[in-house]
C-alpha atoms as a PDB file:
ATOM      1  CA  UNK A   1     -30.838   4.790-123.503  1.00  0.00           C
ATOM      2  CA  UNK A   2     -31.650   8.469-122.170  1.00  0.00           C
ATOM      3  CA  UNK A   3     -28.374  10.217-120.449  1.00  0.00           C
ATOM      4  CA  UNK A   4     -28.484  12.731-117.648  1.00  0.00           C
ATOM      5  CA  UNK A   5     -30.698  15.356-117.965  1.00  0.00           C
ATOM      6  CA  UNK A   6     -28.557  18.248-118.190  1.00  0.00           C
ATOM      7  CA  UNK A   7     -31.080  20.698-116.650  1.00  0.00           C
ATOM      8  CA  UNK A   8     -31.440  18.698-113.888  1.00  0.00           C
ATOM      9  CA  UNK A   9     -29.764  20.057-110.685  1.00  0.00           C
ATOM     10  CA  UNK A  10     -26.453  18.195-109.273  1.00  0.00           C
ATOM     11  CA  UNK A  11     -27.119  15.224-106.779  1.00  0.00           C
ATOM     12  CA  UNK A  12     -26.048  17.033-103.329  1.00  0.00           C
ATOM     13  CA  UNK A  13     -23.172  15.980-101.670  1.00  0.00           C
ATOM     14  CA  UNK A  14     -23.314  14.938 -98.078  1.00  0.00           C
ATOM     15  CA  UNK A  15     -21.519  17.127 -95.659  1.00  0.00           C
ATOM     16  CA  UNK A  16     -20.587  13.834 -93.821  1.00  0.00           C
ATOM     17  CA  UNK A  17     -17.274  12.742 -93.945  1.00  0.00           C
ATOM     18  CA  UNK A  18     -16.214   9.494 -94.617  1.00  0.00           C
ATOM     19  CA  UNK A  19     -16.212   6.441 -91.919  1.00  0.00           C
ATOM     20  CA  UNK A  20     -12.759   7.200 -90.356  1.00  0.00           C
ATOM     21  CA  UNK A  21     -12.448  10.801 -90.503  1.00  0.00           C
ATOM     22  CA  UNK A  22     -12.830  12.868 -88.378  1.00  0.00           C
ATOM     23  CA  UNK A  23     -15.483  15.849 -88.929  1.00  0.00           C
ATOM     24  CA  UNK A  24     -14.564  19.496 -88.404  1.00  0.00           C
ATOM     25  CA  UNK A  25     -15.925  20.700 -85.103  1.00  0.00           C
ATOM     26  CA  UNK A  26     -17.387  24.043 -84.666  1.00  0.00           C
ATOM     27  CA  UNK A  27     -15.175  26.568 -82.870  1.00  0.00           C
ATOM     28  CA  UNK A  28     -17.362  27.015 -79.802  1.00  0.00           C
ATOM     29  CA  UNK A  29     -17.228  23.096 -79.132  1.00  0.00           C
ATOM     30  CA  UNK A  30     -13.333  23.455 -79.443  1.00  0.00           C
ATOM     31  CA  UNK A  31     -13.506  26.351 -77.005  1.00  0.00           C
ATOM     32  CA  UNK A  32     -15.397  24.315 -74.581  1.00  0.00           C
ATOM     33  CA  UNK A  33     -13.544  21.215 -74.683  1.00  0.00           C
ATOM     34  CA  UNK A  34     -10.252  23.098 -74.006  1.00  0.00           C
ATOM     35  CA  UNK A  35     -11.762  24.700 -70.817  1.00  0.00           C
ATOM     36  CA  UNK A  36     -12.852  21.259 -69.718  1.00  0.00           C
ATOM     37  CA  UNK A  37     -10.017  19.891 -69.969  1.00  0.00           C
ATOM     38  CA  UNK A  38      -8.296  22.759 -67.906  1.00  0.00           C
ATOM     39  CA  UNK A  39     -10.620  21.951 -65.677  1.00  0.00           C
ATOM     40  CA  UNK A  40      -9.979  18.598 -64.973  1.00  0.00           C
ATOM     41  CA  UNK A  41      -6.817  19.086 -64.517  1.00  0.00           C
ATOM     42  CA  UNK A  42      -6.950  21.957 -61.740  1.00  0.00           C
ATOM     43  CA  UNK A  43      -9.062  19.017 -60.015  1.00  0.00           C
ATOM     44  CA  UNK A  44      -5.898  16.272 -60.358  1.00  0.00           C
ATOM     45  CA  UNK A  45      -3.360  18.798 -59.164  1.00  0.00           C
ATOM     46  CA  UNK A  46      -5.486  19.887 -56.578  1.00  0.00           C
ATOM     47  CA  UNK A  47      -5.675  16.096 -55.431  1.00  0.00           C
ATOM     48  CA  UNK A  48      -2.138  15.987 -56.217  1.00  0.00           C
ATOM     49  CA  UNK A  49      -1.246  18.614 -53.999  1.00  0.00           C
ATOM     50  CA  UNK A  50      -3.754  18.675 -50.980  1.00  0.00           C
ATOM     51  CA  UNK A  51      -4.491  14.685 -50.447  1.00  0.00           C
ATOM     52  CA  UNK A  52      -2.871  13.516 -47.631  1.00  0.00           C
ATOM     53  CA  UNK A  53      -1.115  10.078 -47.460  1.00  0.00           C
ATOM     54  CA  UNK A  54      -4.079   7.916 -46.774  1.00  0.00           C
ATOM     55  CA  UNK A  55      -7.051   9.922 -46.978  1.00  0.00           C
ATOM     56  CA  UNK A  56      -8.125  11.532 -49.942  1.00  0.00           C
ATOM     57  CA  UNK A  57     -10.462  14.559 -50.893  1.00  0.00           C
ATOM     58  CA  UNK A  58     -14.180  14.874 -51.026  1.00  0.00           C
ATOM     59  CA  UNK A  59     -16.059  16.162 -53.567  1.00  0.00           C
ATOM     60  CA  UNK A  60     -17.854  18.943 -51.815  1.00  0.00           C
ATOM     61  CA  UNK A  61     -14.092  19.942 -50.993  1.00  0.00           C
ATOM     62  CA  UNK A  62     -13.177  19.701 -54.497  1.00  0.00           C
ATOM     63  CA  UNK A  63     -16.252  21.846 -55.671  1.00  0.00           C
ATOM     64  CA  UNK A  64     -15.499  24.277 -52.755  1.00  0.00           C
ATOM     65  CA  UNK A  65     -11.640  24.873 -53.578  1.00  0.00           C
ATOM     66  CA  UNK A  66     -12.324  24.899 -57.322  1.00  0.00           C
ATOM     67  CA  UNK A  67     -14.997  27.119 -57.491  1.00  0.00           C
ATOM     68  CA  UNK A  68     -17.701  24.359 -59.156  1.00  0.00           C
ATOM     69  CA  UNK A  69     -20.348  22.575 -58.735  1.00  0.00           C
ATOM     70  CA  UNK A  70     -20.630  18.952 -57.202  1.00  0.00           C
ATOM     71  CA  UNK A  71     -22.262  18.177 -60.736  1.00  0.00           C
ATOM     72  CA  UNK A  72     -19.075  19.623 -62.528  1.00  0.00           C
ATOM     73  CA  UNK A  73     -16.405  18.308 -60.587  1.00  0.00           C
ATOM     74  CA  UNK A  74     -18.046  15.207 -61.097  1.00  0.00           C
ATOM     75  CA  UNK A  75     -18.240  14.880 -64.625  1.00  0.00           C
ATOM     76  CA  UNK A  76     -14.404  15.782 -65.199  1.00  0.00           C
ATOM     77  CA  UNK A  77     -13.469  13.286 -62.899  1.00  0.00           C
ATOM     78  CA  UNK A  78     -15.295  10.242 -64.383  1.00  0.00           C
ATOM     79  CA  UNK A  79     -12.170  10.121 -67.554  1.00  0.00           C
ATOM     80  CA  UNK A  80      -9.475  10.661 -64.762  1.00  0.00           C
ATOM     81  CA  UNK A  81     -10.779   8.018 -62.882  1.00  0.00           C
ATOM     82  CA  UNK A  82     -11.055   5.517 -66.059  1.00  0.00           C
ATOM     83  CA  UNK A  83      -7.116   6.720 -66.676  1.00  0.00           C
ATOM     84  CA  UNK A  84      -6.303   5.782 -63.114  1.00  0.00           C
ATOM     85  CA  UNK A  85      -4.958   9.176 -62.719  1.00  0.00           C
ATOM     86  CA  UNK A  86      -7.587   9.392 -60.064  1.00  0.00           C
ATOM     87  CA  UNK A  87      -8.798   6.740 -57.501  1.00  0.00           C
ATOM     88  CA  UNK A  88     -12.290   7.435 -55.646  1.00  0.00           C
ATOM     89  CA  UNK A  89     -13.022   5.441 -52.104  1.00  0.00           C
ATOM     90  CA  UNK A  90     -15.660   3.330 -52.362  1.00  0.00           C
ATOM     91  CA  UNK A  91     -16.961   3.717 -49.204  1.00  0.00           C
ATOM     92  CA  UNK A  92     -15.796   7.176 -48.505  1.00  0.00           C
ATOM     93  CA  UNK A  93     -16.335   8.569 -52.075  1.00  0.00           C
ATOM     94  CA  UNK A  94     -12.972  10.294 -51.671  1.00  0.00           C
ATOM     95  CA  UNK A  95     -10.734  11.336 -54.382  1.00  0.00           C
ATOM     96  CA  UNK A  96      -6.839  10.876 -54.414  1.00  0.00           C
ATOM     97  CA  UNK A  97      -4.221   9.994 -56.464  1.00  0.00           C
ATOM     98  CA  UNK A  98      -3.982   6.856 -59.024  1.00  0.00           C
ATOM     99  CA  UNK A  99      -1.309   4.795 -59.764  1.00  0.00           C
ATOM    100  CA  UNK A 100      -1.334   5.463 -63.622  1.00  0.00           C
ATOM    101  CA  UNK A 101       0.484   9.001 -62.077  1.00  0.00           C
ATOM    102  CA  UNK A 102       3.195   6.882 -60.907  1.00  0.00           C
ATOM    103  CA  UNK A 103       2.949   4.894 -64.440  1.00  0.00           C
ATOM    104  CA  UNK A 104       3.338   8.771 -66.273  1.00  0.00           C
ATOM    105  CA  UNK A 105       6.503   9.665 -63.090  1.00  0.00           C
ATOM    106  CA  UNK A 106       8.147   6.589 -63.815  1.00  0.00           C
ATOM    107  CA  UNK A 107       7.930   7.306 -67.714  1.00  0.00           C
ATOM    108  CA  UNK A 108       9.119  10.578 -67.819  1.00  0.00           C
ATOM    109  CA  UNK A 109      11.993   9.844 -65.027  1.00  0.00           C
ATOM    110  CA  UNK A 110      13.260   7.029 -66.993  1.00  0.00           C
ATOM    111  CA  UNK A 111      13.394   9.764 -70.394  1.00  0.00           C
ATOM    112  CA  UNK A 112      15.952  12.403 -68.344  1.00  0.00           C
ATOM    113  CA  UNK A 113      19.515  12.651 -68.740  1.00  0.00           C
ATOM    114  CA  UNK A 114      20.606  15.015 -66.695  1.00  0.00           C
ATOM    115  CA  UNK A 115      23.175  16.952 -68.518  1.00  0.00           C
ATOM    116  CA  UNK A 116      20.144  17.153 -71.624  1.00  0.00           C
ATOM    117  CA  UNK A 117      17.950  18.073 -68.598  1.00  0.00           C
ATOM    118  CA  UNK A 118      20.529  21.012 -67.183  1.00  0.00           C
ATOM    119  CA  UNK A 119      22.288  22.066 -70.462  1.00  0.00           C
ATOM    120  CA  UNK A 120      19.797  25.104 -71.149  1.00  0.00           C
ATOM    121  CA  UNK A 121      20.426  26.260 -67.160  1.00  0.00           C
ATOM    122  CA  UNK A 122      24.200  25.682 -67.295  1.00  0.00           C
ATOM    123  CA  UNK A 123      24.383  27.635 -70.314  1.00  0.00           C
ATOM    124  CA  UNK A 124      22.425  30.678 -69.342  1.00  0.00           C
ATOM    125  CA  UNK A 125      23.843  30.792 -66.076  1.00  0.00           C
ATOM    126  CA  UNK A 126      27.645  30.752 -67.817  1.00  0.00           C
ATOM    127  CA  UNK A 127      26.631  33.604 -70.286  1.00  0.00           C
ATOM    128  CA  UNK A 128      25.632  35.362 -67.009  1.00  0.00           C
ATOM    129  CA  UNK A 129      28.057  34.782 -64.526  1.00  0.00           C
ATOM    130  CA  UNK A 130      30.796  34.718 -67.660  1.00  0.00           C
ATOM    131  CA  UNK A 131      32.626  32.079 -65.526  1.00  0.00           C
ATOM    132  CA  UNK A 132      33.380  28.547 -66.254  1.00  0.00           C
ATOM    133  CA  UNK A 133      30.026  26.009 -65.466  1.00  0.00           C
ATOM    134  CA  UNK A 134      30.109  22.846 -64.267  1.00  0.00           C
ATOM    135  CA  UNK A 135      28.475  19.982 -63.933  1.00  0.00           C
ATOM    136  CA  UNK A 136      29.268  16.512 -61.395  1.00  0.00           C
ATOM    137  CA  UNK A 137      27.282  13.588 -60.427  1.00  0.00           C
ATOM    138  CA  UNK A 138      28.284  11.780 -57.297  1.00  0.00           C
ATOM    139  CA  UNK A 139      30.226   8.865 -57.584  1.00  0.00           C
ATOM    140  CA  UNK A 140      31.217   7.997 -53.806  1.00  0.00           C
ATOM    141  CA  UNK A 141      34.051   8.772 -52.681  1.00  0.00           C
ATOM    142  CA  UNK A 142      34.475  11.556 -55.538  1.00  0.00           C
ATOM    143  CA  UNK A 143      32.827  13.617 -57.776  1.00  0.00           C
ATOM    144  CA  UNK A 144      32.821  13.163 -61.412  1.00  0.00           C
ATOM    145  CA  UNK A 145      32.300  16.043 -64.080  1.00  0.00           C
ATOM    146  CA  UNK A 146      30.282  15.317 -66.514  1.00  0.00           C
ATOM    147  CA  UNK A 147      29.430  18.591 -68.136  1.00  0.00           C
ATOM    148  CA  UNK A 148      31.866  21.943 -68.669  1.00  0.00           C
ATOM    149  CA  UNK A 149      30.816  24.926 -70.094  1.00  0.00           C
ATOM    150  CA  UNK A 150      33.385  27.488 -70.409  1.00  0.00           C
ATOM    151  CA  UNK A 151      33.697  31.478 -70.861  1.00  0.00           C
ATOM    152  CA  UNK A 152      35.953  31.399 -73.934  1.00  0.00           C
ATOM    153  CA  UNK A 153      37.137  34.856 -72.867  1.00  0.00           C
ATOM    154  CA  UNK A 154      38.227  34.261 -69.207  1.00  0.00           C
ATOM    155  CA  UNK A 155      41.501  32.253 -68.683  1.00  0.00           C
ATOM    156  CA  UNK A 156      40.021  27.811 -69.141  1.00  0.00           C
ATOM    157  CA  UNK A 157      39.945  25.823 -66.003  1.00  0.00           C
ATOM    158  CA  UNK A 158      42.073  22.649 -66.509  1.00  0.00           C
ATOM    159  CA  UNK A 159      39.100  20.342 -65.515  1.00  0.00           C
ATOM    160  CA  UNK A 160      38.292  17.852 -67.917  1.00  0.00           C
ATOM    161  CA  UNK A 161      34.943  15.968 -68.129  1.00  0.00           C
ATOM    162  CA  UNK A 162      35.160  12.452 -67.251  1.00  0.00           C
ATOM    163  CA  UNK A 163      37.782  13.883 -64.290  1.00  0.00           C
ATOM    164  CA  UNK A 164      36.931  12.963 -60.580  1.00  0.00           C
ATOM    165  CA  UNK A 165      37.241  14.742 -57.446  1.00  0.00           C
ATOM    166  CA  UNK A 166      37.133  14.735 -53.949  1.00  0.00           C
ATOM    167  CA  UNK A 167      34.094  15.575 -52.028  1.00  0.00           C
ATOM    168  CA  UNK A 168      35.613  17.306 -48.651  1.00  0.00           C
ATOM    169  CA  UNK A 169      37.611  20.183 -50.657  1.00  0.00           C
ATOM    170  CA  UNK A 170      35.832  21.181 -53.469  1.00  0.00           C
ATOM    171  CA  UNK A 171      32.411  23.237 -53.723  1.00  0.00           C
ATOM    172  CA  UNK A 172      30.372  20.818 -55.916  1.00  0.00           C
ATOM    173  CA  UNK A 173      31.580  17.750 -53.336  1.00  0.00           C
ATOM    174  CA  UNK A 174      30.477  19.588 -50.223  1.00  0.00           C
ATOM    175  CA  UNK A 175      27.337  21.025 -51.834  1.00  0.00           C
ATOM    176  CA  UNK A 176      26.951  17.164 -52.402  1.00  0.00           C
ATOM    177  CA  UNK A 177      27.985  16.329 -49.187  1.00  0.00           C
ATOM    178  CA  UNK A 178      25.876  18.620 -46.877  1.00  0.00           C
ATOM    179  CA  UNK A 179      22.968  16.511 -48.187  1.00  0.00           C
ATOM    180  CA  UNK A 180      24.180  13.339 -47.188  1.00  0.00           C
ATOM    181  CA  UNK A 181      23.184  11.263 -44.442  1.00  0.00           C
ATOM    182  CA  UNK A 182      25.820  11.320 -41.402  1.00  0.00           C
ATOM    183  CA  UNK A 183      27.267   7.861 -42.251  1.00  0.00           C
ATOM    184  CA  UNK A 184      28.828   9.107 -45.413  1.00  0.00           C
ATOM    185  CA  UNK A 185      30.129  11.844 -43.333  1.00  0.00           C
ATOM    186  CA  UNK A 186      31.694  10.060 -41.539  1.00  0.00           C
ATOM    187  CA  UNK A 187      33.006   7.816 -44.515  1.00  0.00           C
ATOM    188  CA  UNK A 188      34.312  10.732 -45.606  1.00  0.00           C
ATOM    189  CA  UNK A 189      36.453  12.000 -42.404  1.00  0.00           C
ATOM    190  CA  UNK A 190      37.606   8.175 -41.811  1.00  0.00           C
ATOM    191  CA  UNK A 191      39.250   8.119 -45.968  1.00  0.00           C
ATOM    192  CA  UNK A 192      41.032  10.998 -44.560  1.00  0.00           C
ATOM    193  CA  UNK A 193      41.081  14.776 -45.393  1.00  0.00           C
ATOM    194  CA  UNK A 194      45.087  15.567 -46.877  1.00  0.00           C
ATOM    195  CA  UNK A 195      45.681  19.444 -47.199  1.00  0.00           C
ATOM    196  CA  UNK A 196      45.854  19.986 -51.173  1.00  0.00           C
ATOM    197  CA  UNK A 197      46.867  23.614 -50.381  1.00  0.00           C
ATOM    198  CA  UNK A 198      46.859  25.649 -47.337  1.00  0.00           C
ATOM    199  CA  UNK A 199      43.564  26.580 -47.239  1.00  0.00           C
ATOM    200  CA  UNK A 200      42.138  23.226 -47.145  1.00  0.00           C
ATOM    201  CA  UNK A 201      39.494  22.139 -44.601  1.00  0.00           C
ATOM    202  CA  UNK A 202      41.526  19.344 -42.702  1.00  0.00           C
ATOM    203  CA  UNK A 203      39.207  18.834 -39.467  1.00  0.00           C
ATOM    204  CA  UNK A 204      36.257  17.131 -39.631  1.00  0.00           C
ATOM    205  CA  UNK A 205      34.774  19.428 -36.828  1.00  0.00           C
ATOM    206  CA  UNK A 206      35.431  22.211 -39.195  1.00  0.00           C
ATOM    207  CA  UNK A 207      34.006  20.316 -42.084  1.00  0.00           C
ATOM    208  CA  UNK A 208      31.071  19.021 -40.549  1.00  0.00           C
ATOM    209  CA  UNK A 209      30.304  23.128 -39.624  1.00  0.00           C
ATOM    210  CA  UNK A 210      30.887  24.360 -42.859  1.00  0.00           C
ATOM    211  CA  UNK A 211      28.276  21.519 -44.633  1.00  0.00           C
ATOM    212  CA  UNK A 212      25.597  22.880 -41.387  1.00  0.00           C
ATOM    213  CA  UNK A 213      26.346  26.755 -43.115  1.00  0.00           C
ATOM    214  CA  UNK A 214      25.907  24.575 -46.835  1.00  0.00           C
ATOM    215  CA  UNK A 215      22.476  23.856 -46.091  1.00  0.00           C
ATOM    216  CA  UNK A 216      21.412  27.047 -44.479  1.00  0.00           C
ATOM    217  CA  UNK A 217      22.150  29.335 -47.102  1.00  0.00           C
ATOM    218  CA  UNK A 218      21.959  26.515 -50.036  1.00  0.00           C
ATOM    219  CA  UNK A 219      25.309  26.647 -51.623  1.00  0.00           C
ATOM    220  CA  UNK A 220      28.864  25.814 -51.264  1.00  0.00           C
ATOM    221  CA  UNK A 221      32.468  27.496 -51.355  1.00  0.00           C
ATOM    222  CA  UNK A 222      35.832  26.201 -52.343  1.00  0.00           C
ATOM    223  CA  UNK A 223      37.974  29.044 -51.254  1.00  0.00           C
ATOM    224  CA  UNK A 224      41.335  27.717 -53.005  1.00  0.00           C
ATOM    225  CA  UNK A 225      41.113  24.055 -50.654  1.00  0.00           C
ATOM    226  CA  UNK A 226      41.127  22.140 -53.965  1.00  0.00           C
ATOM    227  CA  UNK A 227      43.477  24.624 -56.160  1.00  0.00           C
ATOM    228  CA  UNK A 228      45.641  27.619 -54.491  1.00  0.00           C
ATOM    229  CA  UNK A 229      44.244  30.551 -56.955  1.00  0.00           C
ATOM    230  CA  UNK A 230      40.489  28.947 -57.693  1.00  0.00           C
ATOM    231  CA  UNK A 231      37.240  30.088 -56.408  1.00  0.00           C
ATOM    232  CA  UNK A 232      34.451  28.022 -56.628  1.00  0.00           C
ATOM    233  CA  UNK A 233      30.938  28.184 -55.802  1.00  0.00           C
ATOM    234  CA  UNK A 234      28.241  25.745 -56.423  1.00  0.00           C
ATOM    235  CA  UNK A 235      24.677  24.126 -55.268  1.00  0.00           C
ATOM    236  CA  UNK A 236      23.487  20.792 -54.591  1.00  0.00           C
ATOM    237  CA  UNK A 237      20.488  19.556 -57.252  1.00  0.00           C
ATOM    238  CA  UNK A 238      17.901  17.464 -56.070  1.00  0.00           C
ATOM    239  CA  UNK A 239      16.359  14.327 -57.538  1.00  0.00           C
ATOM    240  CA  UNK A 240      12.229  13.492 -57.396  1.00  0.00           C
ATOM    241  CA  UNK A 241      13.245  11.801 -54.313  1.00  0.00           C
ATOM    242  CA  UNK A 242      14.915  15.091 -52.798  1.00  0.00           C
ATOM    243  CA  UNK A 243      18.377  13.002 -52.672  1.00  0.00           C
ATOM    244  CA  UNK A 244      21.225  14.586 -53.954  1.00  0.00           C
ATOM    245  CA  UNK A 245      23.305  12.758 -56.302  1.00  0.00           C
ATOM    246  CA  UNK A 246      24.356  16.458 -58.398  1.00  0.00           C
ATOM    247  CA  UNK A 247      25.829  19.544 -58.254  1.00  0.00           C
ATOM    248  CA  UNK A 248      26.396  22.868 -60.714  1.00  0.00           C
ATOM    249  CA  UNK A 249      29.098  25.046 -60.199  1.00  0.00           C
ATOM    250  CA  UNK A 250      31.060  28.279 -61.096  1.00  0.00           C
ATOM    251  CA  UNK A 251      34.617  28.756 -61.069  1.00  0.00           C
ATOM    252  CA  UNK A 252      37.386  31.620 -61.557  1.00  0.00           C
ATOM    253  CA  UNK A 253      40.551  32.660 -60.791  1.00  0.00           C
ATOM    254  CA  UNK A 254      40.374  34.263 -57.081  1.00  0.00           C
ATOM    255  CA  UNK A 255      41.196  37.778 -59.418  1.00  0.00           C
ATOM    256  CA  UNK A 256      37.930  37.371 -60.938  1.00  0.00           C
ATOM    257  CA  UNK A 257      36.009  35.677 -58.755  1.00  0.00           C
ATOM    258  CA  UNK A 258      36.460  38.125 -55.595  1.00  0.00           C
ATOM    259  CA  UNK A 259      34.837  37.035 -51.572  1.00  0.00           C
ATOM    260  CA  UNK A 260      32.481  39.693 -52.118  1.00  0.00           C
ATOM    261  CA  UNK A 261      31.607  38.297 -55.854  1.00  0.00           C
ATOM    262  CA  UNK A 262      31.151  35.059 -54.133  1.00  0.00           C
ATOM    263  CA  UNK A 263      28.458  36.418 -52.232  1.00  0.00           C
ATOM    264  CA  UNK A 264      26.673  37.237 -55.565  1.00  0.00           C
ATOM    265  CA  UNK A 265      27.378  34.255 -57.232  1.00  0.00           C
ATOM    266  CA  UNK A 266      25.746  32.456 -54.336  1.00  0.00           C
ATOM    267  CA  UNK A 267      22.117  32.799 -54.951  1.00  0.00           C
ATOM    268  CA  UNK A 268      22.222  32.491 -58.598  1.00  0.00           C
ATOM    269  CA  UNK A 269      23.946  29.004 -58.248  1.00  0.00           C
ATOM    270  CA  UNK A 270      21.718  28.320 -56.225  1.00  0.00           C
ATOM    271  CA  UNK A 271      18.324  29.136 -58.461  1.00  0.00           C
ATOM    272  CA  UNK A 272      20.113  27.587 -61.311  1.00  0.00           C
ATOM    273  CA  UNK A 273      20.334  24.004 -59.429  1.00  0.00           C
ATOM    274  CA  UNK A 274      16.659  24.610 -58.037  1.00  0.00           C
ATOM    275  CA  UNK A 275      15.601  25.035 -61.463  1.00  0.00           C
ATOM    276  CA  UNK A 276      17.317  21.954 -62.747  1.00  0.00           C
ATOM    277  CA  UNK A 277      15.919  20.224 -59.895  1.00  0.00           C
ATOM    278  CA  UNK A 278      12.538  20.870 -60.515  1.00  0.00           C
ATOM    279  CA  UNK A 279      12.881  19.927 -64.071  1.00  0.00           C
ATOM    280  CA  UNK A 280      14.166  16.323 -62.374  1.00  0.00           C
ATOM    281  CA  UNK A 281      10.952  15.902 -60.318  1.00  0.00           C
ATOM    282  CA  UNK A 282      11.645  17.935 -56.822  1.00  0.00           C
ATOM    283  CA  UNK A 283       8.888  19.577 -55.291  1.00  0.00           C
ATOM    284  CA  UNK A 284      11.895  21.935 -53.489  1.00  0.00           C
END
């Protein structure tokens, strides 16, 4: 029986791979597949944020606002559409939004936990303020902390997560309640409004002007209502729904935390809950 021929060249091996692996692609095709698919989706948040309820978009308007052609804009819509991330009229030919987005909302709402969701803000905005941070949800008729994080140098707030509050005298309850509707106002005034010290908001014409001044410049004081030597300043967070069921706060001794400091503190509250909102959903 003859062997191999040893001068005979080596049987060449196929490039292919093997049935279910995946071949190598060449870099241009990777190039172009990544710009398609930043393509497609400048067309679904386009949709997303131009359709208006009941009427969608049209694909000369797409083509138009996106800088492509009909033929283009076409093409990256066909896999949205099969995804239901996109719906097209049939009669109409207009684009708008699927329900498998409210199948991917609905997913990622149902993964957030809010204090996972705010801990990176709360703790940036402590190591910038160097004040105490905290964080409440709204548990009618109180607040209830659920996060702290403190300045280990300044002198510790005796709050205590799991601790409850009222709404009418403390900064995180009225940057709550400013966002309510007027019923729970009114809930509010009618559990009545007991001095805690001296500077306490007590009338509920008072109150209901100080939550009107909450919303206008989008935060909240507690000028020593809740505790006699306690500044506090905080901002209402908003849910995917724009309710507000959450606020952040900072809070000092009234020797640290000065009026005109308040005025500082003010807006940077206030970005930290807009950021934490947005990471919730809000389109604020």
């Amino acid at each position: 029986m003859n062997g191999p021929d040893p001068a005979s060249p080596a049987p060449a091996r196929s490039s292919a791979s093997g049935p279910g692996r995946d071949r190598a692609r060449p870099p241009g095709q990777e190039r172009n597949q990544s710009a398609s698919l930043r393509r497609a989706l400048a067309v679904l948040e386009y949709v997303r944020d131009h359709a208006s309820a009941g009427q969608g978009l049209s694909l000369s308007r797409l083509a138009e606002a996106l800088g492509l052609s009909k033929s283009t804009v076409l093409r990256l819509t066909v896999p949205l559409v099969e995804a239901r991330l996109l719906e097209r009229d049939r009669r109409s030919g207009a684009y708008r939004l699927g329900h498998g987005t409210l199948r991917l909302g609905q997913a990622y709402l149902s993964t957030l936990d809010l204090r996972t969701v705010a801990a990176e803000e709360t703790r940036e905005l402590m190591r910038e303020v160097r004040e105490t941070v905290h964080l409440v949800v709204y548990d009618p008729p109180y607040v209830v902390y659920i996060d702290k994080v403190e300045n280990e140098a300044a002198v510790r707030m005796a709050s205590r997560i799991g601790s409850r509050a009222p709404l009418y005298c403390t900064a995180v309850g009225k940057a709550i309640l400013a966002w309510q509707p007027e019923e729970v106002v009114e809930e509010t005034v009618a559990a009545g409004m007991p001095a805690l010290t001296r500077y306490t908001i007590t009338d509920p014409v008072r109150l209901r002007a100080e939550l009107t001044r909450i919303r206008q410049r989008g935060y909240a004081v507690d000028d020593r209502e809740n505790e006699p030597e306690v500044r506090c300043v905080a901002a209402g967070i908003f849910r995917h729904d724009d309710s507000v069921t959450a606020a952040v706060s900072v809070s000092g001794l009234t020797s640290r935390i000065t009026a005109a400091r308040v005025r500082e503190l003010g807006p940077l509250v206030a970005g930290t809950a807009l950021r934490i909102s947005r990471k919730l959903g809000s389109q604020r």
